[in-house]
N, C-alpha and C. Protein backbone atom coordinates (compact mmCIF):
# COMPACT_ATOMS: atom_id res chain seq x y z
N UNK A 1 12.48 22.30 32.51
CA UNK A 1 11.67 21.80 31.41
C UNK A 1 10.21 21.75 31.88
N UNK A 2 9.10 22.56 31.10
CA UNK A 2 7.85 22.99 31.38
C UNK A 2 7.40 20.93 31.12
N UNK A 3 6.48 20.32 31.98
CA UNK A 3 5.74 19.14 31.67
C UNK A 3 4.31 19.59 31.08
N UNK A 4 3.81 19.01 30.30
CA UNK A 4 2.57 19.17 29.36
C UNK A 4 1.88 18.25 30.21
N UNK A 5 1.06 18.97 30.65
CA UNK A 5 -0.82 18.78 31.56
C UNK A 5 -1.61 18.05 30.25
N UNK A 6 -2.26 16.46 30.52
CA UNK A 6 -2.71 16.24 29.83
C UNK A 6 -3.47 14.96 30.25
N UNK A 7 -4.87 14.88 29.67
CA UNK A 7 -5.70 14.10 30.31
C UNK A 7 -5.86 12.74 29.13
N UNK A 8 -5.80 11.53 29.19
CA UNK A 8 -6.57 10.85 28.78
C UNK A 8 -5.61 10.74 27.56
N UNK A 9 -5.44 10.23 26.38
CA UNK A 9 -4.90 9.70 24.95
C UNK A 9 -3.81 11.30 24.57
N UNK A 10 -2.85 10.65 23.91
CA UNK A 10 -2.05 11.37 23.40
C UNK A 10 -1.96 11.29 21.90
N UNK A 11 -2.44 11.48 21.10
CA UNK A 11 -1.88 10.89 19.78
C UNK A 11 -0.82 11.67 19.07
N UNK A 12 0.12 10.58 18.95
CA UNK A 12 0.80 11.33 17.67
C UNK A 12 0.76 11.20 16.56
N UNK A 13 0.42 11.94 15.42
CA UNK A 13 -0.11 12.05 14.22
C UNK A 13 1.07 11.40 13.31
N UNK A 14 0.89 10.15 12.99
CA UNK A 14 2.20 9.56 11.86
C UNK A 14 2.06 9.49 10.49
N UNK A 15 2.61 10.17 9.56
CA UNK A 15 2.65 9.92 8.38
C UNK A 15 3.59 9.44 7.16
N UNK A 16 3.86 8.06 7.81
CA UNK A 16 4.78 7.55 7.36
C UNK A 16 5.91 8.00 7.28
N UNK A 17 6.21 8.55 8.69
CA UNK A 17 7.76 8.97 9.23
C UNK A 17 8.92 7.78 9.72
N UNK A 18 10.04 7.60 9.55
CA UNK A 18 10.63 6.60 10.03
C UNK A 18 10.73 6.42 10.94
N UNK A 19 11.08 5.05 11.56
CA UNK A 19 11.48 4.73 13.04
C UNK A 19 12.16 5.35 13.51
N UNK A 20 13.22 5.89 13.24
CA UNK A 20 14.14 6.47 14.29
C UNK A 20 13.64 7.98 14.72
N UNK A 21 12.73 8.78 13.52
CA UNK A 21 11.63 9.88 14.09
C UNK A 21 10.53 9.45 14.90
N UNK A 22 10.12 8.53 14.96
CA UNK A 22 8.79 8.11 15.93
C UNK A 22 9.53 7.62 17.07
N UNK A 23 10.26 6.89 17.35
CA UNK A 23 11.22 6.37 18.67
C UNK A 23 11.57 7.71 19.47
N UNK A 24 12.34 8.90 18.88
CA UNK A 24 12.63 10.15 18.92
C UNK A 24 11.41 10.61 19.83
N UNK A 25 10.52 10.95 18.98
CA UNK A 25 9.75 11.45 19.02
C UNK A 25 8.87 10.70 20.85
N UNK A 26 8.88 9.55 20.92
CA UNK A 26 7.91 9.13 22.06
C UNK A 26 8.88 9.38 23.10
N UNK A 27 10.36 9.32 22.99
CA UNK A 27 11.40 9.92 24.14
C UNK A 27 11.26 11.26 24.17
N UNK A 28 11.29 12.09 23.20
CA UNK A 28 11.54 13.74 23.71
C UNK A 28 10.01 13.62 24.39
N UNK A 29 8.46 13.21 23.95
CA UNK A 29 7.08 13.53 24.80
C UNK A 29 7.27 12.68 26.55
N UNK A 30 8.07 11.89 26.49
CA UNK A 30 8.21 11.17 27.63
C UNK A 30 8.92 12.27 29.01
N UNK A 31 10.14 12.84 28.35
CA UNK A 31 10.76 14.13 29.05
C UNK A 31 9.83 14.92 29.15
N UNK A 32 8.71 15.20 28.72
CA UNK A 32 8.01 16.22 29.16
C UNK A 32 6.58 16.08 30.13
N UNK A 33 7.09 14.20 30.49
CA UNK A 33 5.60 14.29 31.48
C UNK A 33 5.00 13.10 30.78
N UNK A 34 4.85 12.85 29.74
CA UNK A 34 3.91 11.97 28.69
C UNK A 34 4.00 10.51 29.32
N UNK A 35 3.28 9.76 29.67
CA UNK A 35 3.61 8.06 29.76
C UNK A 35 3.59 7.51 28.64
N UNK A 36 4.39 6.70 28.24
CA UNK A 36 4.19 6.07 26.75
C UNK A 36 2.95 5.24 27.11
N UNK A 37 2.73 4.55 28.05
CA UNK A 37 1.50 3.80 28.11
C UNK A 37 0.10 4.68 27.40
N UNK A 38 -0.19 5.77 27.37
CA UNK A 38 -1.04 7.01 26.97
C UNK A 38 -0.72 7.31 25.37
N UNK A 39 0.63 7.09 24.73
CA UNK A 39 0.31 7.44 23.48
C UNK A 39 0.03 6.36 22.51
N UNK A 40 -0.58 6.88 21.43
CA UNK A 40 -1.24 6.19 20.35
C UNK A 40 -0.49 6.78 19.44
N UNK A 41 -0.08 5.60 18.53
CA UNK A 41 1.15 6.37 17.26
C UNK A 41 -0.38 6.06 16.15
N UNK A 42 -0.78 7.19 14.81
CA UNK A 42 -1.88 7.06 14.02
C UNK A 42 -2.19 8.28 13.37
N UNK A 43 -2.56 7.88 12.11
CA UNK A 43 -2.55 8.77 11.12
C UNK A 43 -3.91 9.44 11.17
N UNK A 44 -5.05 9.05 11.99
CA UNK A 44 -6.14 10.35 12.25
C UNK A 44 -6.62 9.65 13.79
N UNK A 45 -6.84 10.48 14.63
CA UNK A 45 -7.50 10.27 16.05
C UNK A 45 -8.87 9.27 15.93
N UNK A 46 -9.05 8.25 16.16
CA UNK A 46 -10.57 7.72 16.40
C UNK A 46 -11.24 8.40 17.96
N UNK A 47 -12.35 8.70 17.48
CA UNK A 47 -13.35 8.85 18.75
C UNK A 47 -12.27 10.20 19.57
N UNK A 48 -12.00 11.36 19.19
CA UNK A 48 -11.12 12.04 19.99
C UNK A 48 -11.85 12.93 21.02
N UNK A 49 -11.06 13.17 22.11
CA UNK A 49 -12.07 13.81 23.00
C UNK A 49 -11.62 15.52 23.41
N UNK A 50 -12.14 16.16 23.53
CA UNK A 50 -11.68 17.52 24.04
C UNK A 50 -10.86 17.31 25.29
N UNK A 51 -9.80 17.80 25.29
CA UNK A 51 -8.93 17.76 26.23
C UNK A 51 -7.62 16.92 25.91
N UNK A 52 -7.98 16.26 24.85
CA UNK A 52 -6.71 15.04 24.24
C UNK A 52 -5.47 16.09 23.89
N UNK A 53 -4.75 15.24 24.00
CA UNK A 53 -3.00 15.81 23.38
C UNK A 53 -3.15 15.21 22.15
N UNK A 54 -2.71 16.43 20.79
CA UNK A 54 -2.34 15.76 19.23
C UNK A 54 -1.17 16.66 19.11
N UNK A 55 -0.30 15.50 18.79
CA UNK A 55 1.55 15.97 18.48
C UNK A 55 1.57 15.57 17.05
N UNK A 56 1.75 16.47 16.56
CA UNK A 56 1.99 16.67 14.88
C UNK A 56 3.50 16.61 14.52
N UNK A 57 4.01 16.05 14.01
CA UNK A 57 5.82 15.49 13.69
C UNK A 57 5.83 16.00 12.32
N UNK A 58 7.26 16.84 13.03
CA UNK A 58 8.16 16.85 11.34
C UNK A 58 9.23 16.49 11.90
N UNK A 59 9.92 16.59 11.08
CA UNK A 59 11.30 16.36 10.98
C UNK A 59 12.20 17.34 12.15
N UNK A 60 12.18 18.40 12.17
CA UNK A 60 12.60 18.92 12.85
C UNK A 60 12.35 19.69 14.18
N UNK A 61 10.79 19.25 14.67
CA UNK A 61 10.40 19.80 15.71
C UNK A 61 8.66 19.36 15.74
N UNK A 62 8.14 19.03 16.98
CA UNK A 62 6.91 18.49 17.29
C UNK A 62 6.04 19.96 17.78
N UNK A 63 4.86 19.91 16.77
CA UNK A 63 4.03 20.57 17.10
C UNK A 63 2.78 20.03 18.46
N UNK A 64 2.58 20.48 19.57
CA UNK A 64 1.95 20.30 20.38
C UNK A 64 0.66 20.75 20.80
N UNK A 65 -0.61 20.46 20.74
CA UNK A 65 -1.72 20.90 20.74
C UNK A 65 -2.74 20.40 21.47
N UNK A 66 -3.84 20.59 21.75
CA UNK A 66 -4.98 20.37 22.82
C UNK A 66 -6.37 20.18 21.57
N UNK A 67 -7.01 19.26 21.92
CA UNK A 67 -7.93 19.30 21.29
C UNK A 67 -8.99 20.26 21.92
N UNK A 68 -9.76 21.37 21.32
CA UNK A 68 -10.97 22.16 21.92
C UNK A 68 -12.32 21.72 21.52
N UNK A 69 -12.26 21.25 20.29
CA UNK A 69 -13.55 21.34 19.81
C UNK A 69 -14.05 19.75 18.77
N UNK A 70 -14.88 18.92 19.52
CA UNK A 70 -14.97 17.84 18.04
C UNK A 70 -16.25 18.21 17.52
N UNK A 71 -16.23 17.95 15.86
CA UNK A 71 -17.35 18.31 15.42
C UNK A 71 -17.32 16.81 14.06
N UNK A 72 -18.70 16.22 14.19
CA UNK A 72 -18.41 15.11 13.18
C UNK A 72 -17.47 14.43 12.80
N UNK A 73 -16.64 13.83 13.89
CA UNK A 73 -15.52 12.83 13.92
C UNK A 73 -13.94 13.52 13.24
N UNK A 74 -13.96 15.17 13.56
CA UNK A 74 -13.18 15.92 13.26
C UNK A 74 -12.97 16.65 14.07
N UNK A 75 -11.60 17.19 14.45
CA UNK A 75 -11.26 18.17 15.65
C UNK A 75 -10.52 19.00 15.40
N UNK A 76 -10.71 20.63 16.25
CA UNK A 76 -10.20 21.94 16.27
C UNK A 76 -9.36 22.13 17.45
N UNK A 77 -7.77 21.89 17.16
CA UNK A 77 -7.44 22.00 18.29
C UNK A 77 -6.32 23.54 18.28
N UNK A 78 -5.70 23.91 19.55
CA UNK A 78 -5.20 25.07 20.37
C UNK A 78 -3.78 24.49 20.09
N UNK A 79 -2.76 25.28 19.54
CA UNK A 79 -1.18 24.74 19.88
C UNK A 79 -0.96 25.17 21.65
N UNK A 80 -0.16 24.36 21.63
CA UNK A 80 0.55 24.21 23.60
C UNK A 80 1.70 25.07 23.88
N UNK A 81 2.25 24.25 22.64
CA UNK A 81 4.04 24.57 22.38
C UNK A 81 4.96 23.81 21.22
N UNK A 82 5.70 24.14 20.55
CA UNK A 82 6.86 23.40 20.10
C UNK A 82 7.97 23.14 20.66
N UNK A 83 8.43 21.69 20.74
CA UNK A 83 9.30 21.17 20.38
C UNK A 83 10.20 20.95 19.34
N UNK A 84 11.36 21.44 20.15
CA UNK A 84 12.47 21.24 18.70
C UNK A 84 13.26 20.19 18.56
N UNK A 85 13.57 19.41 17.56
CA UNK A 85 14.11 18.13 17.46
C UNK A 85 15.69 18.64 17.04
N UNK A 86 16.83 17.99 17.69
CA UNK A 86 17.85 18.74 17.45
C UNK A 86 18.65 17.20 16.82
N UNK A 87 19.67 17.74 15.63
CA UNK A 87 20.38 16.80 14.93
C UNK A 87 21.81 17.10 14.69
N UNK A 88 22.85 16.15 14.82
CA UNK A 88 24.27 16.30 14.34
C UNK A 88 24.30 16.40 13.05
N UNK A 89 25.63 16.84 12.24
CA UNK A 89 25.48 16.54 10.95
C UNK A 89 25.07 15.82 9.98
N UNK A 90 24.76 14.42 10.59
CA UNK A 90 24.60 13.30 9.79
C UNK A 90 23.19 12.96 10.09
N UNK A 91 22.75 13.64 10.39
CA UNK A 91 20.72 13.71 10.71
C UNK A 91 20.73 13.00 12.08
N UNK A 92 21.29 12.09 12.57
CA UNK A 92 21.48 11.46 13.88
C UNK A 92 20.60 12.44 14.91
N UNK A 93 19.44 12.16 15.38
CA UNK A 93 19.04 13.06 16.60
C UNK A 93 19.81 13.22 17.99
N UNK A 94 20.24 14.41 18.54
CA UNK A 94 21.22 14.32 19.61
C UNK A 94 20.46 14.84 20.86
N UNK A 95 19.18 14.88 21.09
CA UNK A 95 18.85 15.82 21.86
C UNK A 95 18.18 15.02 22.82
């Protein structure tokens, strides 16, 4: 399992996803290196810096990205990699 190189704040982008996707979600970034102490669960980055981690959540797999560029309290970032969120029949995450 590749670990994601990453400096300084992690955010993961929440939009009123349920608990058991955000819990999910800070265990599968944890397997890959992440300290939970480093992430910020939030629906837009304050003050974001080039070089930050932004994990974008769906349902079925975390988009992973690098911030490159801030411009007026807005940022252009690079995908890393996806993550795939894996589920039993009954939506239960198993992975």
């Amino acid at each position: 399992m590749k670990k994601i190189e990453y400096t300084g704040t992690v955010y993961v982008l929440d939009h009123k996803y349920p608990e058991p996707l955000l819990s999910h979600t800070i265990r599968k970034l944890q397997e890959f290196g992440i300290k939970k102490e480093n992430i910020t669960i939030t629906d837009s980055p304050e003050n974001p810096e080039i070089g930050n981690i932004v994990v974008e959540v769906f349902p079925y797999h975390l988009d992973i990205a690098s911030i490159r560029t801030v411009r007026n309290a807005s940022f252009i970032s690079g995908s890393i990699t996806t993550i795939e969120l894996k589920t039993d029949a009954t939506g239960k995450y198993i992975d």
